[in-house]
C-alpha atoms as a PDB file:
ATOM      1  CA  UNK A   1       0.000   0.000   0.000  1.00  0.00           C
ATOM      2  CA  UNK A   2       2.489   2.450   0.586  1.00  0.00           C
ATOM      3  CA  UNK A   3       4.137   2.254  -2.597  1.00  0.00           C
ATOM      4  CA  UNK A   4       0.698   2.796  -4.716  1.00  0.00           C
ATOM      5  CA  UNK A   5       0.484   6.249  -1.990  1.00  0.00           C
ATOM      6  CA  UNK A   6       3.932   6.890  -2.675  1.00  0.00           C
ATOM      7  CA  UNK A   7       3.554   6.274  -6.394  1.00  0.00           C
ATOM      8  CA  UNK A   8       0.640   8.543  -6.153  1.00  0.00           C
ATOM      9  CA  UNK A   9       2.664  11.217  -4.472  1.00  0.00           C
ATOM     10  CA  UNK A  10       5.102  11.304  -6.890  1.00  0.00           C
ATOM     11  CA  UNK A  11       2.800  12.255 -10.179  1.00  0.00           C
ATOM     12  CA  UNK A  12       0.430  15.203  -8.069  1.00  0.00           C
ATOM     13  CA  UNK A  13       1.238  18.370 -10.260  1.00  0.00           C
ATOM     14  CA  UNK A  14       3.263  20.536  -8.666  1.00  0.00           C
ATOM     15  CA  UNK A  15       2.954  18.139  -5.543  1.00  0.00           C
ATOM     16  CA  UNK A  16      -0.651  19.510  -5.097  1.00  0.00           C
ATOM     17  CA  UNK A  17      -3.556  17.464  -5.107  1.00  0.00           C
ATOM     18  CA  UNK A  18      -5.606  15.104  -2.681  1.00  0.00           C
ATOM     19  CA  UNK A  19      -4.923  11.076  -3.277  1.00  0.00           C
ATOM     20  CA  UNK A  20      -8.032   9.166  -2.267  1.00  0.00           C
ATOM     21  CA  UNK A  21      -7.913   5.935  -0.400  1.00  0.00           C
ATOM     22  CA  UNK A  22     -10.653   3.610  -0.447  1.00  0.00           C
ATOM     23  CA  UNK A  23     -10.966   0.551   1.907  1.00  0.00           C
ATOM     24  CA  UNK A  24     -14.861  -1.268   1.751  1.00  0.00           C
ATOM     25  CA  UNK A  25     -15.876  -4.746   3.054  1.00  0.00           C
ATOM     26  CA  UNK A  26     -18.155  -6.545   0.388  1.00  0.00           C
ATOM     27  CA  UNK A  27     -20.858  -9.191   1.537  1.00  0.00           C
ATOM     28  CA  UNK A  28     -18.334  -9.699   4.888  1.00  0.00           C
ATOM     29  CA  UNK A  29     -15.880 -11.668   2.584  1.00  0.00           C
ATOM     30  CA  UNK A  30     -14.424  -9.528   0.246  1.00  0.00           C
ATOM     31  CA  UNK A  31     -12.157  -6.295   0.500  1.00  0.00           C
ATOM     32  CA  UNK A  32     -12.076  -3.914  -2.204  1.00  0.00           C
ATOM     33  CA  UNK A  33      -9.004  -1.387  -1.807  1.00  0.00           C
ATOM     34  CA  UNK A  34      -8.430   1.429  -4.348  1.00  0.00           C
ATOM     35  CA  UNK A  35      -5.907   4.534  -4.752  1.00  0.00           C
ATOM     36  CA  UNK A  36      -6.806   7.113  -7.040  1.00  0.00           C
ATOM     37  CA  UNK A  37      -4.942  10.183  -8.009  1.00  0.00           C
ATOM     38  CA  UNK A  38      -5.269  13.145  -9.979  1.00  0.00           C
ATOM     39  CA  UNK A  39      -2.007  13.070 -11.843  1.00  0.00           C
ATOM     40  CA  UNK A  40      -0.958  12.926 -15.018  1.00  0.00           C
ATOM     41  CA  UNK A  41      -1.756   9.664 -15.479  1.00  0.00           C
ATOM     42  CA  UNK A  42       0.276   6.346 -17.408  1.00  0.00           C
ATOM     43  CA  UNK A  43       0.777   6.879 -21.530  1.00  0.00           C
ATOM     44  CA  UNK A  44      -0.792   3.860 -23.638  1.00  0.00           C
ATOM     45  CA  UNK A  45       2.630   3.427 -25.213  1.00  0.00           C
ATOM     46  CA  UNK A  46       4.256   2.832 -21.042  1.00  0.00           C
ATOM     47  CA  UNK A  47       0.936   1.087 -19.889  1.00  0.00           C
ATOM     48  CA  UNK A  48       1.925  -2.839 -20.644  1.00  0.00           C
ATOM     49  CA  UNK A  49       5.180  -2.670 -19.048  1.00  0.00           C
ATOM     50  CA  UNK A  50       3.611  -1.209 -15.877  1.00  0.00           C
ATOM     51  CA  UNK A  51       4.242  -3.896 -13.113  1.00  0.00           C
ATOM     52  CA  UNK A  52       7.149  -5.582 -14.850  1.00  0.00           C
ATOM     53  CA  UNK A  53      10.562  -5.311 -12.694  1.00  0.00           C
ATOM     54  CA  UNK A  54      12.699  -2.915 -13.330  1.00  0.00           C
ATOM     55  CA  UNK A  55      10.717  -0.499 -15.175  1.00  0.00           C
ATOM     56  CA  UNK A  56      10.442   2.995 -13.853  1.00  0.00           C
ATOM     57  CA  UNK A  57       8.105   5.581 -15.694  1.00  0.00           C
ATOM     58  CA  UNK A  58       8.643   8.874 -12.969  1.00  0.00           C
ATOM     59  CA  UNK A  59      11.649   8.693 -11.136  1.00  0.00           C
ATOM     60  CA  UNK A  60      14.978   9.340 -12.496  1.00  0.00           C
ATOM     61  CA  UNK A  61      16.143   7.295  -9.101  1.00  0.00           C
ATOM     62  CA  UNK A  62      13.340   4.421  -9.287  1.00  0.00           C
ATOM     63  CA  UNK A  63      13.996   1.313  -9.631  1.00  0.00           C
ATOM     64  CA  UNK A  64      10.871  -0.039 -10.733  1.00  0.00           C
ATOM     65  CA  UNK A  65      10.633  -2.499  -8.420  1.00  0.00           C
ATOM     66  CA  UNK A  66       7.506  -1.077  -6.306  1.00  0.00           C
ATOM     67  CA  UNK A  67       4.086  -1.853  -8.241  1.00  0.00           C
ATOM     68  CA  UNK A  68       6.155  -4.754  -9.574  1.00  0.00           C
ATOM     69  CA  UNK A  69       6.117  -5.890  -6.299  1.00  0.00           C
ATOM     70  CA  UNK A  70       2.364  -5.494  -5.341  1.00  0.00           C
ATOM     71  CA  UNK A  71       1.369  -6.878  -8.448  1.00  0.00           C
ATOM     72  CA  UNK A  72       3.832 -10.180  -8.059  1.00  0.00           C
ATOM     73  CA  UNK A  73       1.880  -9.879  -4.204  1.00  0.00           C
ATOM     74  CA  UNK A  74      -1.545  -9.803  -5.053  1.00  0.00           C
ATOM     75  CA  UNK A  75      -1.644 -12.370  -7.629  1.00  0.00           C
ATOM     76  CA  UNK A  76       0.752 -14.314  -5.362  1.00  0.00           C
ATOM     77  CA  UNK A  77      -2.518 -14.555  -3.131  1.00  0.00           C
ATOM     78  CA  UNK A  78      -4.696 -15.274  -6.220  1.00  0.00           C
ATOM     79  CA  UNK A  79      -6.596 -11.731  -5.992  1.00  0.00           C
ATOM     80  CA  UNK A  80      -6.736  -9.022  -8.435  1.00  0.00           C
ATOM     81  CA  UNK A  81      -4.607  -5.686  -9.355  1.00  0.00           C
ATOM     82  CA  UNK A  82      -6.511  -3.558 -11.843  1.00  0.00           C
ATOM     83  CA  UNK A  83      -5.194   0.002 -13.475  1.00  0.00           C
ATOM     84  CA  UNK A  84      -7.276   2.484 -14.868  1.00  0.00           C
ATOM     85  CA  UNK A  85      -5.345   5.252 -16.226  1.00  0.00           C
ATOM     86  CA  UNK A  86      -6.457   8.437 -18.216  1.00  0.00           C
ATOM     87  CA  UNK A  87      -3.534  10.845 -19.534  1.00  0.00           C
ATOM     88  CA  UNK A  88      -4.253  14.280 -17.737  1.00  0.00           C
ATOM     89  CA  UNK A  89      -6.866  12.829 -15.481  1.00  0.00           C
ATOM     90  CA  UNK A  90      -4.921  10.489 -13.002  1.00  0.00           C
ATOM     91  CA  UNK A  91      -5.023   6.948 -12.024  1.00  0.00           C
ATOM     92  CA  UNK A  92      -7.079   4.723 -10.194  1.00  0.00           C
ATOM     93  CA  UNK A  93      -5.469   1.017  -8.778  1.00  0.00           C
ATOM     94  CA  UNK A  94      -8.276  -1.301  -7.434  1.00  0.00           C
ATOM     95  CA  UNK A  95      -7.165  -4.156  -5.355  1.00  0.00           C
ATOM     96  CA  UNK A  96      -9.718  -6.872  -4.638  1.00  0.00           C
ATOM     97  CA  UNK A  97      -8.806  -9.284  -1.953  1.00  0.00           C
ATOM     98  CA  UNK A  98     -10.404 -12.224   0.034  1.00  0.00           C
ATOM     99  CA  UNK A  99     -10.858 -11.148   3.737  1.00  0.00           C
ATOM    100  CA  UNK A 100      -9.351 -13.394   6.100  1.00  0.00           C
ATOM    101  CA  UNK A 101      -9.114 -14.018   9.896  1.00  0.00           C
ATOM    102  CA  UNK A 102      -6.655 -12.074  11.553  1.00  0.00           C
ATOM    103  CA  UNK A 103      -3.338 -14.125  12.346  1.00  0.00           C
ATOM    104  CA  UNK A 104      -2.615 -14.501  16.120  1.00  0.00           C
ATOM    105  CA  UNK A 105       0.450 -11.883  15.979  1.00  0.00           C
ATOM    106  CA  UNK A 106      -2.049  -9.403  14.295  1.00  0.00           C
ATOM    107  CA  UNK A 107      -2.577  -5.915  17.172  1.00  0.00           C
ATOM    108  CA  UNK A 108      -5.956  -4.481  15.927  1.00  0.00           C
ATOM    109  CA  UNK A 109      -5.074  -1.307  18.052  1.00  0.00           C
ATOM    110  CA  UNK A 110      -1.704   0.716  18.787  1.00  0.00           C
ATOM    111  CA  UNK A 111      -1.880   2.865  21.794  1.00  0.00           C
ATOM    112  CA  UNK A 112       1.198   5.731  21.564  1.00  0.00           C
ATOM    113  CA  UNK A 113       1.702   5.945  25.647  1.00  0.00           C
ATOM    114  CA  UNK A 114       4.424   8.585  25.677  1.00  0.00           C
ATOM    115  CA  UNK A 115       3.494  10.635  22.151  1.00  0.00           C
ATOM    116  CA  UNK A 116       6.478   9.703  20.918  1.00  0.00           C
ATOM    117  CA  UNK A 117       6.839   8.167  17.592  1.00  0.00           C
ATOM    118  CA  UNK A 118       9.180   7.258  14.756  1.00  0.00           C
ATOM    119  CA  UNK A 119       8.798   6.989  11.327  1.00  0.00           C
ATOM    120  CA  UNK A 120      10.487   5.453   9.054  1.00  0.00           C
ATOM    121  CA  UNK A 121      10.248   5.569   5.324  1.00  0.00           C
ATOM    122  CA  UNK A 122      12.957   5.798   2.556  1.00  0.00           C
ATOM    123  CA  UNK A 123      10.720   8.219   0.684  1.00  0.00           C
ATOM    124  CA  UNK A 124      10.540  12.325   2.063  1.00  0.00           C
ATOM    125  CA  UNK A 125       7.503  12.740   1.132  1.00  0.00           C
ATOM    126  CA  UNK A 126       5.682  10.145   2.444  1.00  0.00           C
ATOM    127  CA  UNK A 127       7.491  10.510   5.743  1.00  0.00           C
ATOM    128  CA  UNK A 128       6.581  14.021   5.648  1.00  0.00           C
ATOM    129  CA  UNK A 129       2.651  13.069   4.939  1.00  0.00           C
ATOM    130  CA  UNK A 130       2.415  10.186   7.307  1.00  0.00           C
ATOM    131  CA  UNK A 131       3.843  12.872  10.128  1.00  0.00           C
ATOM    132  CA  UNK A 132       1.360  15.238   9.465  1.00  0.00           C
ATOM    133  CA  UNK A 133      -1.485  12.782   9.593  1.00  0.00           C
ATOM    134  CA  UNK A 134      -0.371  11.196  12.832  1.00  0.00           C
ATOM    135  CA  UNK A 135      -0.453  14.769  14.414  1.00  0.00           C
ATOM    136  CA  UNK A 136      -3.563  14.807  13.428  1.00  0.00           C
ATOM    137  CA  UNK A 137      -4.683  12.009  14.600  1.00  0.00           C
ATOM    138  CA  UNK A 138      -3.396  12.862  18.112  1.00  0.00           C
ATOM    139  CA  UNK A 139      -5.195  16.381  17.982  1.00  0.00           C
ATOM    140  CA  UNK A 140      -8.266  14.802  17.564  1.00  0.00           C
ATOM    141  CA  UNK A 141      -7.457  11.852  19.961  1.00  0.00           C
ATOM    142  CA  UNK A 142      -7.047  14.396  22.438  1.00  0.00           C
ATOM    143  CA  UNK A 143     -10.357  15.823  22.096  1.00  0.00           C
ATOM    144  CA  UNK A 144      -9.241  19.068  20.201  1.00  0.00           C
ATOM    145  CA  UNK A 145     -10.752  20.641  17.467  1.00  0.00           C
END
């Protein structure tokens, strides 16, 4: 997931935009996921290598080794990746996956005791973004509006 935000991130003009994130439970066995942006979105002539490793469309640093990787993931656990793409409109990636019980290691809730937190990410921007929505998160935690 964070590589479809980061992705995301990376094609907002001028780094301005809003990425939506969808997450919905369908008939209690089903999750549908989906990340849609308002960038630029992927050329037909790029389109069919999207996913394959190594390619890299945006980033003069990528390695093309991100939606690779969710894609060799989610069909890995038989599910489905789609791509809708419109040049100048943005992207949308829909993930459809069977829900499952949660494994025995799995913490459905993260208290933050002492407000202190670290994040780590290899990408600025997204370390920048998730920072700014976990102080959010505690300003409304604490009751503040």
């Amino acid at each position: 997931m964070s590589n479809l935000i980061n992705n995301a991130f990376e094609v907002l003009p001028n780094g301005e935009g809003k990425i939506l994130v969808k997450i919905r439970l369908h008939e209690q066995d089903r999750i549908y996921i989906t990340v849609e942006d308002p960038g630029k979105g992927i050329p037909l002539k790029v389109f069919s290598q999207i996913g394959v490793g190594g390619a890299s469309f945006n980033e003069e640093s990528g390695r093309g080794l991100g939606l690779f990787h969710a894609r060799l993931t989610i069909c890995d656990w038989s599910e489905r990746l789609r791509i809708n793409s419109e040049v100048d409109i943005g992207t949308k990636i829909s993930i459809d996956l069977v829900r499952t019980k949660e494994p025995i290691w799995f913490v459905p809730k993260i208290k933050i005791l002492n407000k202190q937190t670290v994040i780590i990410d290899d990408e600025q921007r997204i370390h920048e973004y998730e920072t700014s929505v976990l102080i959010i998160y505690l300003y409304l935690s604490m009751g503040l509006k």
